[in-house]
N, C-alpha and C. Protein backbone atom coordinates (compact mmCIF):
# COMPACT_ATOMS: atom_id res chain seq x y z
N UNK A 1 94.58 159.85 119.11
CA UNK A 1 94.93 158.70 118.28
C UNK A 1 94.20 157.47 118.83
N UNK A 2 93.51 156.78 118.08
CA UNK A 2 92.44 155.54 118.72
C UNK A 2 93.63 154.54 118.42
N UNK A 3 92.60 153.26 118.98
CA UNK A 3 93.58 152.16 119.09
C UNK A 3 93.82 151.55 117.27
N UNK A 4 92.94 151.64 116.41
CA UNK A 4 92.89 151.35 115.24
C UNK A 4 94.07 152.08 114.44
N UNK A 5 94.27 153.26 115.05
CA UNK A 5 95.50 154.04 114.11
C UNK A 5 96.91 152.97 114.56
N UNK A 6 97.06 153.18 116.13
CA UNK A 6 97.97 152.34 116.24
C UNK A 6 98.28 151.06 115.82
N UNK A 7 97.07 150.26 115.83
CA UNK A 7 97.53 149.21 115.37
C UNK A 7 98.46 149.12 113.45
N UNK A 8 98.59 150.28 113.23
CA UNK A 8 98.24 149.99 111.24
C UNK A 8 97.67 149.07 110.63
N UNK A 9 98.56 149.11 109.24
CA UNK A 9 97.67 148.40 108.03
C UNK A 9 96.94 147.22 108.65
N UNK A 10 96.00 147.00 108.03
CA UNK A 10 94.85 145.23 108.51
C UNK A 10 94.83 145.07 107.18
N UNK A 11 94.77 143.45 106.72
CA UNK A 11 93.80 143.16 105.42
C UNK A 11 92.95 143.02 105.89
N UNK A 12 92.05 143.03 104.77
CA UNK A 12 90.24 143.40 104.86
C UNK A 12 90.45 141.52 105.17
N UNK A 13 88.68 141.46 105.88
CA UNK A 13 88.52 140.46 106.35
C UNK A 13 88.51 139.14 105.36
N UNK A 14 87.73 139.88 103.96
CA UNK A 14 87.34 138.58 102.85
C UNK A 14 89.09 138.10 102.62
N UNK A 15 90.06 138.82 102.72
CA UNK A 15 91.78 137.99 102.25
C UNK A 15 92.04 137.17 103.39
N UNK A 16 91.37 137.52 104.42
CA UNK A 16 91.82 136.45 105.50
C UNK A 16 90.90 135.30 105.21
N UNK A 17 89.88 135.35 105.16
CA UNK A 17 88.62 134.19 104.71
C UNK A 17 89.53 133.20 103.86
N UNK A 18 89.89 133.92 102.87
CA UNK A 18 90.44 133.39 101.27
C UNK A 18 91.72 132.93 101.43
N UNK A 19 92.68 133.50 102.51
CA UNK A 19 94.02 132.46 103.07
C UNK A 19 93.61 131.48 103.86
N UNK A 20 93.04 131.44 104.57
CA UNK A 20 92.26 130.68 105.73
C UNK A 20 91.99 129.39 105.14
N UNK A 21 90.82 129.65 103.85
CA UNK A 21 90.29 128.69 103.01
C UNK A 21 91.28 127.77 102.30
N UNK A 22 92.29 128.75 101.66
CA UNK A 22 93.68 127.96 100.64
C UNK A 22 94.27 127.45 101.75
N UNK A 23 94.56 127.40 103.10
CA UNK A 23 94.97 126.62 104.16
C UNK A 23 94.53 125.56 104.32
N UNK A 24 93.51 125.42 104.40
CA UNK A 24 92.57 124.28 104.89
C UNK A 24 92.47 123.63 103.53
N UNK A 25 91.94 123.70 102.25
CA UNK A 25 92.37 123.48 100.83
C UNK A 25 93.35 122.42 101.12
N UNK A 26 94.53 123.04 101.17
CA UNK A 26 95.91 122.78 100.70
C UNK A 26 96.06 121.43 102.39
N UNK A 27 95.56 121.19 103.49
CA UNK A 27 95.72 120.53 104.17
C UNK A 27 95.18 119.54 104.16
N UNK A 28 93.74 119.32 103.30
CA UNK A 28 92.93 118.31 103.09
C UNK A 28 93.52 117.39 102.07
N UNK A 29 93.90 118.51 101.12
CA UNK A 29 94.69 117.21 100.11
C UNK A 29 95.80 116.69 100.46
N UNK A 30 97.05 117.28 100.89
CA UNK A 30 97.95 116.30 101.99
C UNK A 30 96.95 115.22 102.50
N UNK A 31 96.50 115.57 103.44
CA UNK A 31 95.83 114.35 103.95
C UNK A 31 94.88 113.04 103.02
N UNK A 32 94.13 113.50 101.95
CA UNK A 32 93.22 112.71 100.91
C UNK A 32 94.49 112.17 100.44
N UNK A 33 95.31 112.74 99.40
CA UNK A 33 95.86 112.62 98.26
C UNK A 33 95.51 111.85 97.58
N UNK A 34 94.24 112.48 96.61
CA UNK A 34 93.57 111.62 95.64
C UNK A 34 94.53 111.55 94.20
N UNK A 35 95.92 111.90 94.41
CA UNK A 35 96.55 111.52 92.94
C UNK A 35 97.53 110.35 93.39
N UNK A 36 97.83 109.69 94.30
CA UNK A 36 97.86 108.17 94.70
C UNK A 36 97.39 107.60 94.45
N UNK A 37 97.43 106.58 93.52
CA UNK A 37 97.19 105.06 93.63
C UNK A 37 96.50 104.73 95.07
N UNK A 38 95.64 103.75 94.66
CA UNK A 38 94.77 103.12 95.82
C UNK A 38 95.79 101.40 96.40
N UNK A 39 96.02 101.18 97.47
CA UNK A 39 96.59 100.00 97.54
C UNK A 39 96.12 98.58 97.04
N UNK A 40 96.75 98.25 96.14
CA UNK A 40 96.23 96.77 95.45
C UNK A 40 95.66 95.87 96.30
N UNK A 41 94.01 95.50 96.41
CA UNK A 41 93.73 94.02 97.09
C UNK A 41 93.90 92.63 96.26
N UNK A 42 94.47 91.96 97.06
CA UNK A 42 95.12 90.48 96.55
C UNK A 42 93.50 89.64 96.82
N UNK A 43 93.31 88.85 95.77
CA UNK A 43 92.24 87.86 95.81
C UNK A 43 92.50 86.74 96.56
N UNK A 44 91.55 86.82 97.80
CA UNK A 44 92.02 85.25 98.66
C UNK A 44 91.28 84.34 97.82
N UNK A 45 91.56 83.00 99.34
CA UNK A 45 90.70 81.56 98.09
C UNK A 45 89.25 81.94 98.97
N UNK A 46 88.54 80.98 98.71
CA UNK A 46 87.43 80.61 99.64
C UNK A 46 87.11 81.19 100.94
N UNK A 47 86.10 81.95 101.30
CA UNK A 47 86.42 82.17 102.72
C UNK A 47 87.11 82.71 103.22
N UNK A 48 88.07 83.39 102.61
CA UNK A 48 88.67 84.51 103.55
C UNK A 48 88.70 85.76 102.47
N UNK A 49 88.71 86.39 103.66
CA UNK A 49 88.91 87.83 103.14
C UNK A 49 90.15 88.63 102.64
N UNK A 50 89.34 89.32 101.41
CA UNK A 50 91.12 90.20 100.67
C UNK A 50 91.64 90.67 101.30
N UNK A 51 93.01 90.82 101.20
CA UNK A 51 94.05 91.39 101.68
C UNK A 51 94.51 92.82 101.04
N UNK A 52 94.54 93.73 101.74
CA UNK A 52 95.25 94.92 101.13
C UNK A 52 96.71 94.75 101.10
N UNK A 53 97.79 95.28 99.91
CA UNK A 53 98.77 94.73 100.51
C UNK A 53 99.79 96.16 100.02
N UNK A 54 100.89 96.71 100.27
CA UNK A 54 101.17 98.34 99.82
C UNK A 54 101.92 97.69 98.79
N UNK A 55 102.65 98.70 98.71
CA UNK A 55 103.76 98.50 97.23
C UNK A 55 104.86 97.63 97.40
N UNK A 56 105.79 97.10 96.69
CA UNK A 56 107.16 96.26 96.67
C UNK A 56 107.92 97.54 97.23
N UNK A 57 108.62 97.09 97.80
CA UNK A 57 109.82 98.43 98.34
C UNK A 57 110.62 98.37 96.97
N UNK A 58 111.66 99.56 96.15
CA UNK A 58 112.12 99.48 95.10
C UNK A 58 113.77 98.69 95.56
N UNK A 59 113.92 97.60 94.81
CA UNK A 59 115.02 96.93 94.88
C UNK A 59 116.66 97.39 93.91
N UNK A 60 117.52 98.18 94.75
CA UNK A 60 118.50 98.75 93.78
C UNK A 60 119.75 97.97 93.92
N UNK A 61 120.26 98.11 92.96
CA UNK A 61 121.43 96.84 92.46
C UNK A 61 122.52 97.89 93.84
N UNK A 62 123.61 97.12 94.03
CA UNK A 62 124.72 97.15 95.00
C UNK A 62 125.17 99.03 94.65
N UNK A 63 125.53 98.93 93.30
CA UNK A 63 126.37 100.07 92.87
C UNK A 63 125.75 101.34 91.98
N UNK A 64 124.27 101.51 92.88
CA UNK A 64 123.46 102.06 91.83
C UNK A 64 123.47 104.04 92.03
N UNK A 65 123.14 104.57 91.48
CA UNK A 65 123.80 105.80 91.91
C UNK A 65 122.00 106.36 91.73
N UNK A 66 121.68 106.85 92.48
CA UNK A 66 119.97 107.24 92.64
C UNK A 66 120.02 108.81 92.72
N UNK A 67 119.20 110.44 91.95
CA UNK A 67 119.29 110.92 92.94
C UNK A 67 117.91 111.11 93.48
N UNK A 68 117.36 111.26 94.57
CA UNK A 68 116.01 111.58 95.46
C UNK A 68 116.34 112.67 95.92
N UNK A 69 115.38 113.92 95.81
CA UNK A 69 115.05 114.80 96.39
C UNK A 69 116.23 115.76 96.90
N UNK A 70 116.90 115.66 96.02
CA UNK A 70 117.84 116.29 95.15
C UNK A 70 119.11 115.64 96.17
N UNK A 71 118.98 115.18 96.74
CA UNK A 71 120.15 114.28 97.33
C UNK A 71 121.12 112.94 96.83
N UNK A 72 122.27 113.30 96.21
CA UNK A 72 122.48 112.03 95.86
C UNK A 72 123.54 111.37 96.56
N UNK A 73 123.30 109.73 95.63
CA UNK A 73 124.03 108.60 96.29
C UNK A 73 125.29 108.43 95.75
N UNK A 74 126.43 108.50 95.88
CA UNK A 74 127.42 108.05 94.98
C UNK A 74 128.76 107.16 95.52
């Protein structure tokens, strides 16, 4: 019995290539995330330079019932 029997089943090399690839894929766009909005630059006056500035944080009334990510507020 060689060492290849023992080990069993392998996927062939090209499915590892092709998970490997959808890994790295799938980690680049986390990181890019080109379906974000770009952060708004604010127009200075004279002489200085724009400002990047992020989003308004969302402002919720006292008694507001939200749910996020399947968690809710009540």
């Amino acid at each position: 019995m060689g060492a290849a029997e023992r080990l069993g089943w392998r996927p062939p090399a090209w499915a590892i290539g092709l998970v490997s690839a959808l890994v790295i894929a799938i980690a680049v766009m986390g990181i890019w995330r080109p379906w974000a909005p770009p952060p708004a630059t604010v127009a200075a006056g004279p002489g200085e330079a724009a400002i990047a500035t992020p989003p308004e944080l969302l402002d919720l009334p006292a008694g507001a019932r939200v749910l996020i990510f399947g968690d809710s507020w009540t």
